[in-house]
Protein backbone atom coordinates (compact mmCIF):
# COMPACT_ATOMS: atom_id res chain seq x y z
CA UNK A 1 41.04 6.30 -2.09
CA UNK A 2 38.23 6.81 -4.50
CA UNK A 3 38.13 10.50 -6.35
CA UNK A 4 35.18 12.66 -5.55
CA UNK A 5 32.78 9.91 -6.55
CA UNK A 6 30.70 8.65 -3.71
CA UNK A 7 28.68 6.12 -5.52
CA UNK A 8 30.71 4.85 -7.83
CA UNK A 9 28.74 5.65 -10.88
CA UNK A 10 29.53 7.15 -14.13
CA UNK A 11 29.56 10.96 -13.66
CA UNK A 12 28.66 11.13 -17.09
CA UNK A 13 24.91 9.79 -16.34
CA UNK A 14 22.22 11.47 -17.89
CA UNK A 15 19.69 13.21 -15.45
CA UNK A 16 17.21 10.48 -16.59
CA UNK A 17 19.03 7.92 -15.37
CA UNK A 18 20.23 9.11 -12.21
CA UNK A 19 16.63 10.10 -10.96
CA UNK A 20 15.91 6.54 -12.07
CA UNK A 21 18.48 4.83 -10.34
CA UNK A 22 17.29 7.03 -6.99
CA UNK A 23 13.49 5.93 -7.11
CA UNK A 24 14.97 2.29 -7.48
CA UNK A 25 17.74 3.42 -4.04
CA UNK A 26 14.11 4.84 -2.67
CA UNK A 27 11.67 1.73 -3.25
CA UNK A 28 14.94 -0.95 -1.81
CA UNK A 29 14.99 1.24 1.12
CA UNK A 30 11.42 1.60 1.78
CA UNK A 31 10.03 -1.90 0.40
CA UNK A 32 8.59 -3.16 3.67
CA UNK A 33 6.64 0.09 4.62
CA UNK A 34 5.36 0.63 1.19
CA UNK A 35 4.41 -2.84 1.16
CA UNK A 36 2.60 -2.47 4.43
CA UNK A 37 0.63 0.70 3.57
CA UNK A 38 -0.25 -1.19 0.42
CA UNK A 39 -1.44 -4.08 2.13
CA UNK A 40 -4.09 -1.75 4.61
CA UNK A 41 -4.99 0.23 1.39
CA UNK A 42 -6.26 -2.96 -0.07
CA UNK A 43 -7.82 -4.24 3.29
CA UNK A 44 -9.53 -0.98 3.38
CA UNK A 45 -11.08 -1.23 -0.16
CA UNK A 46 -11.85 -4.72 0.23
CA UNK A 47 -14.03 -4.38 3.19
CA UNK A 48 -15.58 -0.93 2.03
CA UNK A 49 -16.50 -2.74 -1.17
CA UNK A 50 -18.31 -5.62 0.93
CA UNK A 51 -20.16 -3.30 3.02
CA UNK A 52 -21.53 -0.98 0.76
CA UNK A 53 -23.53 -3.63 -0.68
CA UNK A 54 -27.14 -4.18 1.13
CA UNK A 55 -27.04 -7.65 0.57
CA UNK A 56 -23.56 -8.07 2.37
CA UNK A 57 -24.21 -5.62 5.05
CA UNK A 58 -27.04 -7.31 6.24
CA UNK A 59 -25.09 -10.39 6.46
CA UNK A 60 -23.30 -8.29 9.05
CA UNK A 61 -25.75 -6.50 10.87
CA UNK A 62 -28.96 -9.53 11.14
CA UNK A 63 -28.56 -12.29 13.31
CA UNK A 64 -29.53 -15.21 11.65
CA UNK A 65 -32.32 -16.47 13.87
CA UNK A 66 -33.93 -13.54 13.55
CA UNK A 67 -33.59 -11.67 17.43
CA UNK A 68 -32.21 -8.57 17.51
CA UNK A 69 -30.60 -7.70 20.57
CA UNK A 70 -29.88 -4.02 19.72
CA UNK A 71 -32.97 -2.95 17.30
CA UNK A 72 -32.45 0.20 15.43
């Protein structure tokens, strides 16, 4: 039976290190949705950044031969 020490660690570890060792517990518990948020933030910039740029958006917005179906 283990004594009053539910992790097993040292119980002389400095505050430091045990708020260290619980953002590492945190971020191995939570990899794949911080990961996935990540991913859509950098989706999100990407395509913000290509569309703020007039010569981009009108890549997206002009048909190429020149017909607008929906003019405005």
């Amino acid at each position: 039976m283990r004594s009053g020490n539910r992790s097993g660690r040292n119980a002389n570890e400095s505050g430091l290190t045990k708020v260290v060792n619980a953002v590492f517990a945190f971020v191995r518990f939570a990899e794949f949705e911080i990961l996935f948020v990540l991913f859509f933030l950098v989706t999100f910039l990407v395509f913000k950044d290509l569309t703020s740029r007039p010569e981009y958006n009108q890549l997206l917005v002009k048909k190429p031969d020149g017909s607008d179906f929906l003019p405005y």
